[in-house]
C-alpha atoms as a PDB file:
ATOM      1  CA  UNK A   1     -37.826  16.803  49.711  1.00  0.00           C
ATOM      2  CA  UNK A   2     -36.397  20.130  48.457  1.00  0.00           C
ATOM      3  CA  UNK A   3     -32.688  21.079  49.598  1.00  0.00           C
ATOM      4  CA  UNK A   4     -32.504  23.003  52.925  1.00  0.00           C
ATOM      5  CA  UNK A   5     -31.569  26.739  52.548  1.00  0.00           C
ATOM      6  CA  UNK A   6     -27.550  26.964  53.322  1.00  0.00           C
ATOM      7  CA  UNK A   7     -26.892  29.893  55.478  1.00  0.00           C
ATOM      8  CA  UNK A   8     -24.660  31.453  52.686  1.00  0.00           C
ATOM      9  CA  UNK A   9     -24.938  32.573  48.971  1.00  0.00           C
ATOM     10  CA  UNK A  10     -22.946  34.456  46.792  1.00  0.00           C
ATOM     11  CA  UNK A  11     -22.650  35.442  43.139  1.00  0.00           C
ATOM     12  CA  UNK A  12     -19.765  37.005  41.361  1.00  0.00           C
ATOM     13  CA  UNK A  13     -18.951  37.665  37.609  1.00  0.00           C
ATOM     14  CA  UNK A  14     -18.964  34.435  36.197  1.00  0.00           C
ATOM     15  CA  UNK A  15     -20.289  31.887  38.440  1.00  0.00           C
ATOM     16  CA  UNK A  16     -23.910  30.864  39.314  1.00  0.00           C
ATOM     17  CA  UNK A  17     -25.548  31.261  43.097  1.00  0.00           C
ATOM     18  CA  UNK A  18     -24.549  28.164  45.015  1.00  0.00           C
ATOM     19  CA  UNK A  19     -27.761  28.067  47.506  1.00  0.00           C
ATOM     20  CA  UNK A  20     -28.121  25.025  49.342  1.00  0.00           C
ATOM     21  CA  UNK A  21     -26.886  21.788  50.469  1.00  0.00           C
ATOM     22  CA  UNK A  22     -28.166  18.373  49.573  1.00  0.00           C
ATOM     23  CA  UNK A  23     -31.071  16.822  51.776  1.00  0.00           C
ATOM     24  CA  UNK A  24     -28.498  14.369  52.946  1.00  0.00           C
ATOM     25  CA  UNK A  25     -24.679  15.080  53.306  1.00  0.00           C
ATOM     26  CA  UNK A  26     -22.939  12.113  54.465  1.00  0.00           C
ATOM     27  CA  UNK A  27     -19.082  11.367  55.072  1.00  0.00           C
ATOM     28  CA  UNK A  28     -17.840  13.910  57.265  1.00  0.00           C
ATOM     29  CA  UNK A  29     -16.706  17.102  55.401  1.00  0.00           C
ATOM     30  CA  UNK A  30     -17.426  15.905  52.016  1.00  0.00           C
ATOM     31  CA  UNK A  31     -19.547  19.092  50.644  1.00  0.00           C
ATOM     32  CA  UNK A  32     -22.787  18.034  47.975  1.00  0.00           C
ATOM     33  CA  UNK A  33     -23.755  21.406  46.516  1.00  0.00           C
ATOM     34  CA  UNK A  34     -27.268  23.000  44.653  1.00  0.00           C
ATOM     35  CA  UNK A  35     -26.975  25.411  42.694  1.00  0.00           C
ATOM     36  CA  UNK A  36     -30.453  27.046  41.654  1.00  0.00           C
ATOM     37  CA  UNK A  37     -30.853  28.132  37.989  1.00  0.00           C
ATOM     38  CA  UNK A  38     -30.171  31.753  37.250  1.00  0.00           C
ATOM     39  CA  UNK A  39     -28.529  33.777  34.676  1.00  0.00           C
ATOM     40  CA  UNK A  40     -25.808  32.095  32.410  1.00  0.00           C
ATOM     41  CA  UNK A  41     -23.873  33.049  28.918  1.00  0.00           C
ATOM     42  CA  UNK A  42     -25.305  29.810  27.359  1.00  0.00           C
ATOM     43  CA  UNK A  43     -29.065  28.820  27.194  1.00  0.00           C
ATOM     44  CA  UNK A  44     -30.036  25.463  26.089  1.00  0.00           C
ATOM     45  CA  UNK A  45     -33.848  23.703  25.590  1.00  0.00           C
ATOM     46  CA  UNK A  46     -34.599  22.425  28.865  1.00  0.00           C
ATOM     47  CA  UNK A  47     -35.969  18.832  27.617  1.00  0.00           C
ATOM     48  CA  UNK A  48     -34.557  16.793  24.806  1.00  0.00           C
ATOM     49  CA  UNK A  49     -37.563  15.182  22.869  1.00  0.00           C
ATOM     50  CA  UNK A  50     -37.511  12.796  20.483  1.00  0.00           C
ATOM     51  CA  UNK A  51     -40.484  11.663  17.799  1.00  0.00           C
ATOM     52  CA  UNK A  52     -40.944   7.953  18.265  1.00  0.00           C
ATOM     53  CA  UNK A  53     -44.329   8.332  18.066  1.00  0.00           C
ATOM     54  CA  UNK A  54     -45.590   9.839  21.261  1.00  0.00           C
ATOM     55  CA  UNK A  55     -42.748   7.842  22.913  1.00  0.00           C
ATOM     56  CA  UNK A  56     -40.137  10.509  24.467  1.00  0.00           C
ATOM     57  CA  UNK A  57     -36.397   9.458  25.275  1.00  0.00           C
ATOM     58  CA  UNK A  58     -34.297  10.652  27.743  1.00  0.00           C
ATOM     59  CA  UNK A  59     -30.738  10.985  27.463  1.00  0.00           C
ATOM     60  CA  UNK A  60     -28.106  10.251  30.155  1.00  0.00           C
ATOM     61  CA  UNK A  61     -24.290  10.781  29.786  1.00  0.00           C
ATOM     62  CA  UNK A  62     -21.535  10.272  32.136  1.00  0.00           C
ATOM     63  CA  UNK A  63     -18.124  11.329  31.288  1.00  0.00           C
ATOM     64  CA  UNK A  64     -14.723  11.282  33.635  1.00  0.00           C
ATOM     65  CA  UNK A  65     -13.803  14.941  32.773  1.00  0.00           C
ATOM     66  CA  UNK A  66     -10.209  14.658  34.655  1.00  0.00           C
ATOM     67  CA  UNK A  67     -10.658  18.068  36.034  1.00  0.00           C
ATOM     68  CA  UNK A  68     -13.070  20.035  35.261  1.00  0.00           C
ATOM     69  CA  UNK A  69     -11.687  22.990  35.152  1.00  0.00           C
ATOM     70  CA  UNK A  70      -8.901  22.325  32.473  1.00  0.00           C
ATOM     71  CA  UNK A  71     -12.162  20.507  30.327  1.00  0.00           C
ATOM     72  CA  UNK A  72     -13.720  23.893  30.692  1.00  0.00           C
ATOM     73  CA  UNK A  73     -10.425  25.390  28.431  1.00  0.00           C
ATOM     74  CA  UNK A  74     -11.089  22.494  25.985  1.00  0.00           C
ATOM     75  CA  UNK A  75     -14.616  23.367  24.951  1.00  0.00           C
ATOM     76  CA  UNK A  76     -17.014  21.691  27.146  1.00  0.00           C
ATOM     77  CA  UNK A  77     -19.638  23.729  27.183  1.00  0.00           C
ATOM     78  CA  UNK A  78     -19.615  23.508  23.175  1.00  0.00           C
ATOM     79  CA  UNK A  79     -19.940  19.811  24.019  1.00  0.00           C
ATOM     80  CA  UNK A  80     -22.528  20.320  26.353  1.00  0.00           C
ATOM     81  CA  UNK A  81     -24.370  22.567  23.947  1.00  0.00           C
ATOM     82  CA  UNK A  82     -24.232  20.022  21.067  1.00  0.00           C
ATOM     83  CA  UNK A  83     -25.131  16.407  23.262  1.00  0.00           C
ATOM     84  CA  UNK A  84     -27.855  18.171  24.859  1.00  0.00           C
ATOM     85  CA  UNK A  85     -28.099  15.698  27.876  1.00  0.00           C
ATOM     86  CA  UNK A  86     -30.811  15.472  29.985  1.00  0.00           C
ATOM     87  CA  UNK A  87     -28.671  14.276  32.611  1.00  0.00           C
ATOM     88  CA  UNK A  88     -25.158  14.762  32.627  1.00  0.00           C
ATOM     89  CA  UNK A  89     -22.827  13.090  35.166  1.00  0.00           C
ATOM     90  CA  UNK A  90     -19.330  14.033  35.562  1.00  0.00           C
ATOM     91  CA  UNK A  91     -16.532  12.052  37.561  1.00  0.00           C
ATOM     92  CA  UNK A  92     -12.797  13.399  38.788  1.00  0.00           C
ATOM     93  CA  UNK A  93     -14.025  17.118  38.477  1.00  0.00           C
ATOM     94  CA  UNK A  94     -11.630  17.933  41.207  1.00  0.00           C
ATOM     95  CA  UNK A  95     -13.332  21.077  42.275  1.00  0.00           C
ATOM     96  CA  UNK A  96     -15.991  22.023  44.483  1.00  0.00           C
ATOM     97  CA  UNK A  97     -18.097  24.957  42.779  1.00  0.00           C
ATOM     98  CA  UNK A  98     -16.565  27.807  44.568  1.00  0.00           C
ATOM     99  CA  UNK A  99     -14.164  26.926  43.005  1.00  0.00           C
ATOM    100  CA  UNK A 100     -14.970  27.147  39.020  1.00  0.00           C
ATOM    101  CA  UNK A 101     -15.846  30.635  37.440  1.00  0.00           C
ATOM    102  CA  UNK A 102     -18.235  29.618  35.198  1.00  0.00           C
ATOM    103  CA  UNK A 103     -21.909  30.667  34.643  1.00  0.00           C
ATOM    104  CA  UNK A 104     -23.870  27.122  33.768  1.00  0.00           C
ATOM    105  CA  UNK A 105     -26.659  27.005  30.712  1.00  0.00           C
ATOM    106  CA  UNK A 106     -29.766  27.882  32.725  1.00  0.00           C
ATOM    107  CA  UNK A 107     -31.450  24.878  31.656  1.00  0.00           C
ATOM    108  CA  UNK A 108     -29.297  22.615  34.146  1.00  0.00           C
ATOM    109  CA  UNK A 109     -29.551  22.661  37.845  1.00  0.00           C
ATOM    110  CA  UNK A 110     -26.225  21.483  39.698  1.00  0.00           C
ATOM    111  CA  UNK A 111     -25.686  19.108  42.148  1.00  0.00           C
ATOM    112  CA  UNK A 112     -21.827  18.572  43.315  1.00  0.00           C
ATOM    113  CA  UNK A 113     -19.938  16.298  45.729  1.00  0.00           C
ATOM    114  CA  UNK A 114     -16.528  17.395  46.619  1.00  0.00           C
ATOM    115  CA  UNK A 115     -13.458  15.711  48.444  1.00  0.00           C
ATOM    116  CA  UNK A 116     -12.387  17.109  51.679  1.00  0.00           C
ATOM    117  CA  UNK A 117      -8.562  16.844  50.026  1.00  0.00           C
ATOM    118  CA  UNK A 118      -8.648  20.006  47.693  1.00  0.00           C
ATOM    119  CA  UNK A 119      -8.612  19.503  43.648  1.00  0.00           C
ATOM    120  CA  UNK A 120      -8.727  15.082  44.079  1.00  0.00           C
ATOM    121  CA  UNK A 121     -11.820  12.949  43.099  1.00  0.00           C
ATOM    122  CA  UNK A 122     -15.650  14.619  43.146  1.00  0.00           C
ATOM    123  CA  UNK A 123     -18.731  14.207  41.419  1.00  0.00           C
ATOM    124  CA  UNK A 124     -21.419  16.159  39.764  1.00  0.00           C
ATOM    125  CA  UNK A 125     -25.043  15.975  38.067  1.00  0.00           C
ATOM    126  CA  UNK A 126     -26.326  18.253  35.776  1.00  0.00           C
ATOM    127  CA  UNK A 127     -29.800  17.571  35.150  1.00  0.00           C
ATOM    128  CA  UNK A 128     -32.866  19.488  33.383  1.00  0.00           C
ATOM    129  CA  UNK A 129     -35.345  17.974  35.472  1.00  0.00           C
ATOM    130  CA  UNK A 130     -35.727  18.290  39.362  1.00  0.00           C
ATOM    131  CA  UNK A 131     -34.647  15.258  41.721  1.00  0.00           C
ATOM    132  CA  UNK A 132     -37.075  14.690  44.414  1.00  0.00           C
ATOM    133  CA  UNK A 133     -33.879  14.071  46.681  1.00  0.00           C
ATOM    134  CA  UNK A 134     -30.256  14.359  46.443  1.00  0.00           C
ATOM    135  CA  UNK A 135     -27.728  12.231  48.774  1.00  0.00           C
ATOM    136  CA  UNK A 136     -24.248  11.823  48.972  1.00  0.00           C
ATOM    137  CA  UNK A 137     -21.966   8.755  49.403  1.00  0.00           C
ATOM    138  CA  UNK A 138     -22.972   5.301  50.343  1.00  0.00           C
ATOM    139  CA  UNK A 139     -23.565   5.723  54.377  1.00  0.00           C
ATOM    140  CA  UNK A 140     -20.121   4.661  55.134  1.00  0.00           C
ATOM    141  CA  UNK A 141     -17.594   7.171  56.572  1.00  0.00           C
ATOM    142  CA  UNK A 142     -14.980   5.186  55.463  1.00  0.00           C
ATOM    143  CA  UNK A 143     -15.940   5.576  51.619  1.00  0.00           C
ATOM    144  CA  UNK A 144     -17.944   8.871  51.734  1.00  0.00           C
ATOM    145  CA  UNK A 145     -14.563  11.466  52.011  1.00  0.00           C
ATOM    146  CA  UNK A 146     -13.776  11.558  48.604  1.00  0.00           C
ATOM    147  CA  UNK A 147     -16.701  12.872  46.904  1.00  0.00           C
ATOM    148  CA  UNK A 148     -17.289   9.463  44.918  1.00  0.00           C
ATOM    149  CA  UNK A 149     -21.000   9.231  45.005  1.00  0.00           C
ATOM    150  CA  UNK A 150     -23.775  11.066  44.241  1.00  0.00           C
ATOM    151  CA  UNK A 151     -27.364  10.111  44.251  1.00  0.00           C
ATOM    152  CA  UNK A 152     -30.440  11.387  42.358  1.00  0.00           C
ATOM    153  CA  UNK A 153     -33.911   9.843  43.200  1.00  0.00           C
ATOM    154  CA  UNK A 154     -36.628  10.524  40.681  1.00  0.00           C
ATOM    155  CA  UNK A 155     -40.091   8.925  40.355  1.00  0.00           C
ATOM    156  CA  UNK A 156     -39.421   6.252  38.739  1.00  0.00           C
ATOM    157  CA  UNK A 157     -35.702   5.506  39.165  1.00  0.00           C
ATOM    158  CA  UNK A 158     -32.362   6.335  40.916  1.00  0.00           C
ATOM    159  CA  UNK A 159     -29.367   7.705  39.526  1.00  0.00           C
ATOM    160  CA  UNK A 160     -26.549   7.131  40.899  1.00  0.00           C
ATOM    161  CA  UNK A 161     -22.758   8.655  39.475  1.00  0.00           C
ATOM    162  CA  UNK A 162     -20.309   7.236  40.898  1.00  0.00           C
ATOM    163  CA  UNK A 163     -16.638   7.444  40.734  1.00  0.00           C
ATOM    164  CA  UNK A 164     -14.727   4.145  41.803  1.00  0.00           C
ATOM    165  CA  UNK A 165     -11.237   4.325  43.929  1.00  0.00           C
ATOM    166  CA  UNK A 166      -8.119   3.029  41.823  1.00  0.00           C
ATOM    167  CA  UNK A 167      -6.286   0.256  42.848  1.00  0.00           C
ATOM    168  CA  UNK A 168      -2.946   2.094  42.358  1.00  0.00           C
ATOM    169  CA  UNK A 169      -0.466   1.068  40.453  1.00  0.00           C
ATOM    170  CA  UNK A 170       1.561  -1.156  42.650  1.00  0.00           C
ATOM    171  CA  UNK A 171      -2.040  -2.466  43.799  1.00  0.00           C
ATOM    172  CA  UNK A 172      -1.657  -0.741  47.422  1.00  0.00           C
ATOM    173  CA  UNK A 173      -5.365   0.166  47.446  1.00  0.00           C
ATOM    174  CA  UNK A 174      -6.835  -3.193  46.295  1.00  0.00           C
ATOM    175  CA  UNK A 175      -7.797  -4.576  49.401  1.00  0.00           C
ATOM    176  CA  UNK A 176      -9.530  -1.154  49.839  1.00  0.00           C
ATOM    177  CA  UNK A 177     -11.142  -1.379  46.524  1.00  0.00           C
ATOM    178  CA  UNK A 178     -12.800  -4.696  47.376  1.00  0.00           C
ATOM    179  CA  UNK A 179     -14.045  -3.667  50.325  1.00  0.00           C
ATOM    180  CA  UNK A 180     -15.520  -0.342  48.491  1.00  0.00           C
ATOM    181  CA  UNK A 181     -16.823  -3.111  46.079  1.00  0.00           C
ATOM    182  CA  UNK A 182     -18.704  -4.900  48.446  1.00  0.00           C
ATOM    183  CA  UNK A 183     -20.053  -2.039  50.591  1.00  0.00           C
ATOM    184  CA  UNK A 184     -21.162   0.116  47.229  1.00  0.00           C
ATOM    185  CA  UNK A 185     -23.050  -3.042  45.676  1.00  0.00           C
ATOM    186  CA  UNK A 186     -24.834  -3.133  49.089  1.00  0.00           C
ATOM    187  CA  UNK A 187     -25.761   0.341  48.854  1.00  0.00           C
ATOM    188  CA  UNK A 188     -27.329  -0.348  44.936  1.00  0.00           C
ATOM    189  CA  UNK A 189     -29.701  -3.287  46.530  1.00  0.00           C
ATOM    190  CA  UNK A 190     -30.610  -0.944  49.163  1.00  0.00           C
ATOM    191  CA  UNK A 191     -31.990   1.214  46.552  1.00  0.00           C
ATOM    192  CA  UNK A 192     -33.019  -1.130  43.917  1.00  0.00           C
ATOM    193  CA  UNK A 193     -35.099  -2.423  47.046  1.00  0.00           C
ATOM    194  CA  UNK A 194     -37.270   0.623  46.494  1.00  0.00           C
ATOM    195  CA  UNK A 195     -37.192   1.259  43.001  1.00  0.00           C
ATOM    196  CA  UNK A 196     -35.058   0.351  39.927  1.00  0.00           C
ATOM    197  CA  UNK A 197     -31.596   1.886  39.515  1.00  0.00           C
ATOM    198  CA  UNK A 198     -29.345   3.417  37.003  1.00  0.00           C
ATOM    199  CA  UNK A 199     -25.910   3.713  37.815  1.00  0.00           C
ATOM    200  CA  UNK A 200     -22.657   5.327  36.014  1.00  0.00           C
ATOM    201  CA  UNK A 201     -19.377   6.482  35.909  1.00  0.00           C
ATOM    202  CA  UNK A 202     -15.704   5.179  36.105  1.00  0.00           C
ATOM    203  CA  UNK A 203     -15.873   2.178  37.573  1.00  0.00           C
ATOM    204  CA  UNK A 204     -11.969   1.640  36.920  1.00  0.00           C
ATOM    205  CA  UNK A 205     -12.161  -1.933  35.915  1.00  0.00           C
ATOM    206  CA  UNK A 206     -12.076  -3.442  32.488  1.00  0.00           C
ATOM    207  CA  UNK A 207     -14.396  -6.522  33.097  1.00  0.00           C
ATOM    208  CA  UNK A 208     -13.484  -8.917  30.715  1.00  0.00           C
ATOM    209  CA  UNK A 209     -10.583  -8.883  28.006  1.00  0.00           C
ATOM    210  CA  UNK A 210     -12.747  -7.839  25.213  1.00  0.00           C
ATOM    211  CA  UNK A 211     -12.939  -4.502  27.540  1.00  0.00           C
ATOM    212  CA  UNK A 212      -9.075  -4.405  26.809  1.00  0.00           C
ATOM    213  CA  UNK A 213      -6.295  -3.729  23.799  1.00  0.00           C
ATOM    214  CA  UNK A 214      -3.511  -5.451  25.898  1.00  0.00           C
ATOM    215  CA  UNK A 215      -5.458  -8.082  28.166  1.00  0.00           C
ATOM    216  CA  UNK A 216      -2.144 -10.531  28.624  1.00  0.00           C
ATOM    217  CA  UNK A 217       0.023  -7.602  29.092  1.00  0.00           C
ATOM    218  CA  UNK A 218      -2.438  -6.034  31.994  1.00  0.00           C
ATOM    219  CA  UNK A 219      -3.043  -9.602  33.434  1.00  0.00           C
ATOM    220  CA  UNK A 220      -2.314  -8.379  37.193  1.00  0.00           C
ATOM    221  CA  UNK A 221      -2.338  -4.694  36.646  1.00  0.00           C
ATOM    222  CA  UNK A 222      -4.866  -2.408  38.113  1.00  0.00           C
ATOM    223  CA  UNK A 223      -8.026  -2.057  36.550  1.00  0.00           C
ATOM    224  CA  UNK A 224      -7.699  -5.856  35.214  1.00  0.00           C
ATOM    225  CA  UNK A 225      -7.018  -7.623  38.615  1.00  0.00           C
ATOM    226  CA  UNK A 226      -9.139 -10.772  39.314  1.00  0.00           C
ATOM    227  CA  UNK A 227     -10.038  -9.365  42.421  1.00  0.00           C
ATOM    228  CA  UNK A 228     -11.407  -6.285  40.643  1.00  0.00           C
ATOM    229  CA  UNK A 229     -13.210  -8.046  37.925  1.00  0.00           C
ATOM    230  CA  UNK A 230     -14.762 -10.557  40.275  1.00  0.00           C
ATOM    231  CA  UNK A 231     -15.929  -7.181  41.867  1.00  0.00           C
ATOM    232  CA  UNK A 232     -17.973  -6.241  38.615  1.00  0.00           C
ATOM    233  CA  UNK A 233     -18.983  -9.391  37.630  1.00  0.00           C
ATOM    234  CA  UNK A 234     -20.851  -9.450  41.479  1.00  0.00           C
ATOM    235  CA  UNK A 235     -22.692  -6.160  40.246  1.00  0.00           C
ATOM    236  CA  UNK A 236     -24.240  -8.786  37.007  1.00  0.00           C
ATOM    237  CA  UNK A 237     -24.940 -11.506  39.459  1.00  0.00           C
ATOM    238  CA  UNK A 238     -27.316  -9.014  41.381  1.00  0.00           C
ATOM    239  CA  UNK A 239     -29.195  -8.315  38.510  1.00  0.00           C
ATOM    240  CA  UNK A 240     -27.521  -5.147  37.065  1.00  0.00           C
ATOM    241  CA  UNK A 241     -26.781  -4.968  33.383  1.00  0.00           C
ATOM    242  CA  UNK A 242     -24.026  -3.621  31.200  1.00  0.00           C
ATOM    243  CA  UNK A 243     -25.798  -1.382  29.150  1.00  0.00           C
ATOM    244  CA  UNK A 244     -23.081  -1.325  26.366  1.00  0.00           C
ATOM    245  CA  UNK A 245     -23.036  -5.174  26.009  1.00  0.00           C
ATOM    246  CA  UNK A 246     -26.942  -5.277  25.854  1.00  0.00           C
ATOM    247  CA  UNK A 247     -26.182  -3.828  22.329  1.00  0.00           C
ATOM    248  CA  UNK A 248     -22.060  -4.390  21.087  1.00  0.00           C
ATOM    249  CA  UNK A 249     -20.594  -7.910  21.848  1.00  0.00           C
ATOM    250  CA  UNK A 250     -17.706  -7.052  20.138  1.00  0.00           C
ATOM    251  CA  UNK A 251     -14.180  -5.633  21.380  1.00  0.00           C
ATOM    252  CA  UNK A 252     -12.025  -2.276  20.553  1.00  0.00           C
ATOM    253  CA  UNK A 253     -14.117   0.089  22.319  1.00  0.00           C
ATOM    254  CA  UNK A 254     -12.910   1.727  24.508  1.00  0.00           C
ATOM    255  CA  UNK A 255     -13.737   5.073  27.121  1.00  0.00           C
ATOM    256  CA  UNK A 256      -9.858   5.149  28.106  1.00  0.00           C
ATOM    257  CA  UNK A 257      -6.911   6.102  26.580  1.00  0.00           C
ATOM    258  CA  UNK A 258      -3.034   7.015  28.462  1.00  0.00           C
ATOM    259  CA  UNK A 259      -2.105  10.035  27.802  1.00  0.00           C
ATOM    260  CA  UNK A 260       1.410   8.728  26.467  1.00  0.00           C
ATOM    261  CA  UNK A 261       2.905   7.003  23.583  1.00  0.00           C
ATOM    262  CA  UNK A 262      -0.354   8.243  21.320  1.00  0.00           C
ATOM    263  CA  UNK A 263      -2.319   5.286  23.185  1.00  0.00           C
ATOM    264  CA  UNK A 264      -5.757   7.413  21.984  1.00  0.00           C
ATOM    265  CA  UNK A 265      -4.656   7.584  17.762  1.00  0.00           C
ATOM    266  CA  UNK A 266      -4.350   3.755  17.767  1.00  0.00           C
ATOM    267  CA  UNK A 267      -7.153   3.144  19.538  1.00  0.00           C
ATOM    268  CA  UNK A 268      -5.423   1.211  22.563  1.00  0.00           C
ATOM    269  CA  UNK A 269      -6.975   1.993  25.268  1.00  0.00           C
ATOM    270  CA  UNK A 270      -9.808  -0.153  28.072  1.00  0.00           C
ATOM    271  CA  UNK A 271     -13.128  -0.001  28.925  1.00  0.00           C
ATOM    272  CA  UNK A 272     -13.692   1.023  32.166  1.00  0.00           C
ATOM    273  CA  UNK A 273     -16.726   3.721  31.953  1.00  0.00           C
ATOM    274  CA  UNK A 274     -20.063   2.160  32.008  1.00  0.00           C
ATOM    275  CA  UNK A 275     -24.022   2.581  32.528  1.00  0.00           C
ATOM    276  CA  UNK A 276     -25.622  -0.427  34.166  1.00  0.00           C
ATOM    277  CA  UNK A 277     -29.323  -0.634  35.192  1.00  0.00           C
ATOM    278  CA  UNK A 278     -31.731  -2.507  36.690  1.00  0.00           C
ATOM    279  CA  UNK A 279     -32.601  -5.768  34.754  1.00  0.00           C
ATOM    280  CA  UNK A 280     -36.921  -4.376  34.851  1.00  0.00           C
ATOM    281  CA  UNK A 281     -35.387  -0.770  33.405  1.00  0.00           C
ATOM    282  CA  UNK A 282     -33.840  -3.349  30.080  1.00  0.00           C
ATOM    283  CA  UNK A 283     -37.693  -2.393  28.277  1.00  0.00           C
ATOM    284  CA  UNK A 284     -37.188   1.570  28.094  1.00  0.00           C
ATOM    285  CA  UNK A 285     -33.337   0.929  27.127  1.00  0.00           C
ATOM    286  CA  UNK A 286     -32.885   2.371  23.711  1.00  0.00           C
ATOM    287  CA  UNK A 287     -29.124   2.844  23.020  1.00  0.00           C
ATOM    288  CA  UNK A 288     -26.311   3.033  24.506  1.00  0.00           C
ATOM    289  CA  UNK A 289     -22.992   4.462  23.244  1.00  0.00           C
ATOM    290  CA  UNK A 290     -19.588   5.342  23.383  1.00  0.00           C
ATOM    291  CA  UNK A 291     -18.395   9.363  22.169  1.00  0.00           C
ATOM    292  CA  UNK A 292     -14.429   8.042  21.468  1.00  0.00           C
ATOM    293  CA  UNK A 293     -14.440  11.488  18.967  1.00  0.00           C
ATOM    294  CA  UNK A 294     -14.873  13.722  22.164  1.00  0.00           C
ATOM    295  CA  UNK A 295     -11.824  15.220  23.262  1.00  0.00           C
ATOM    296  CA  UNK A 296     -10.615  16.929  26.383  1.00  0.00           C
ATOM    297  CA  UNK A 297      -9.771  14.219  28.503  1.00  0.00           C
ATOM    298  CA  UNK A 298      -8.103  10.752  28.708  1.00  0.00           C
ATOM    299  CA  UNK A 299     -11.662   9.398  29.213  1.00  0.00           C
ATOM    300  CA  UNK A 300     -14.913   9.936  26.873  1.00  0.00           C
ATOM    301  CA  UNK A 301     -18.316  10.327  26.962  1.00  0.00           C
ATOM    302  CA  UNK A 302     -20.588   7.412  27.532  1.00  0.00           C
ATOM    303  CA  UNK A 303     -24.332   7.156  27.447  1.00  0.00           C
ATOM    304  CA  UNK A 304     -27.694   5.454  27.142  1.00  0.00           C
ATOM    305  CA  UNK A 305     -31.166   6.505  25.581  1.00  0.00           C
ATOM    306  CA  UNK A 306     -34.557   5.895  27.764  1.00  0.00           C
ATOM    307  CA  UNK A 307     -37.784   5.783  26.659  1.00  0.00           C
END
């Protein structure tokens, strides 16, 4: 299905037509944008192609920006330029797109969840091919507030970019977090029920202490409580797998860095952004990677290759 009309659109100096909701918008208030190709200051080739024979790869990224408007000041768009995804999913962009005065490279549409709570949480997908259907959330109004999932279906897979609560520091959102756990696993087998699944993003849990510098130090801290990693190691059990591991069994990589005591220079830092798929999907899995050399936030780039 194609996005409904909205009953507004605007363009100023800068910024691209927002026309259109998603198909679905669920969790009261939380917005999921379109945004229909148009002019832009950057144009890049709409579809990545590699020669593997006739074979042609596909190449999906997911990246925890940490605002996207202060990654805008730090060259993303050169990033952009130079990856050359063919889908692109961002987490924490704290913005809806009203907000950001930016023209996107024509070759991407935009899709966008947004928190009701101005400049906290939110999703995006930029993607050179269409979705046949967009959704937002997981069909609980409990979770679907914050902006933290968004869902592409194409025709022969779902994306999903998702952006997993924190257990806070003094763990006062764990319980929550499990119960997101649960409930968001659910929502994967109702998909993979229909056709296989890709999903990414920060999932805010190392899993095991290779994913780690400090693993005895972080023992019952958030993002390393049992609780938590139980919660990922539920998402292998159903069948989903760690894209990274299918390739590296080895430790010190890491997608996270704090932003103090020059954590990123030493290379101290956890693995907590991730691509998993559906086990049938393993046969078109090509690569998958880690961009540590990317700058402009405390997170990097991840990514796979698809045949």
């Amino acid at each position: 299905m194609t996005p409904a009309p909205s009953e507004r659109s605007r363009t100023s100096r800068g910024q691209s037509a927002f026309i259109g909701r998603s198909v679905l918008r669920r969790g009261s208030g939380v917005k999921a944008w379109h945004a229909h190709r148009g002019d832009c200051a950057l144009a890049l080739p709409g579809r990545i192609e590699y020669s593997v024979g006739r074979v042609e790869r596909m190449k999906l990224i997911s990246w925890n920006v940490n605002g996207l408007r202060a990654v805008l000041k730090k060259d993303f768009l050169g990033y952009l330029a130079a990856e050359a995804p063919d889908l692109l999913c961002l987490q924490e962009t704290r913005c809806s797109p009203d907000e950001v005065e930016q023209l996107w490279p024509a070759a991407y549409t935009t899709y966008w969840s947004s928190a009701e709570r101005k400049g906290y949480s939110g999703t995006a997908l930029f993607t050179n091919r269409r979705p046949m259907e967009i959704t937002t959330g997981i069909g609980a109004a409990r979770h679907d507030r914050e902006g933290r999932v968004l869902t592409a279906e194409f025709a022969d897979f779902f994306l999903v970019n998702v952006y997993v609560p924190n257990s806070q520091r003094e763990l006062t959102r764990l319980a929550y977090r499990q119960e997101w756990d649960r409930d968001f696993l659910r929502h994967l087998k109702r998909l993979d029920r229909r056709k296989p699944v890709i999903f990414c993003g920060d999932l805010n849990v190392a899993h095991t202490e290779l994913d780690l510098a400090n693993p005895q130090a972080n023992v019952r801290n958030h993002g390393f409580t049992r609780e938590e990693r139980d919660g990922f190691s539920a998402l292998l059990k159903a069948g989903f797998l760690d894209t990274f591991r299918e390739f590296e069994r080895g430790g010190g990589h890491y997608t996270w860095w704090s932003q103090m005591t020059g954590a990123r220079a030493r290379n101290v830092g956890w693995r907590i952004d991730y691509f998993l798929l559906s086990a049938r999907l393993r046969p078109r899995l090509q690569s998958a990677f880690i961009r540590k050399d990317v700058l402009g936030s405390d997170h990097c780039p991840v990514g796979i290759e698809l045949t």
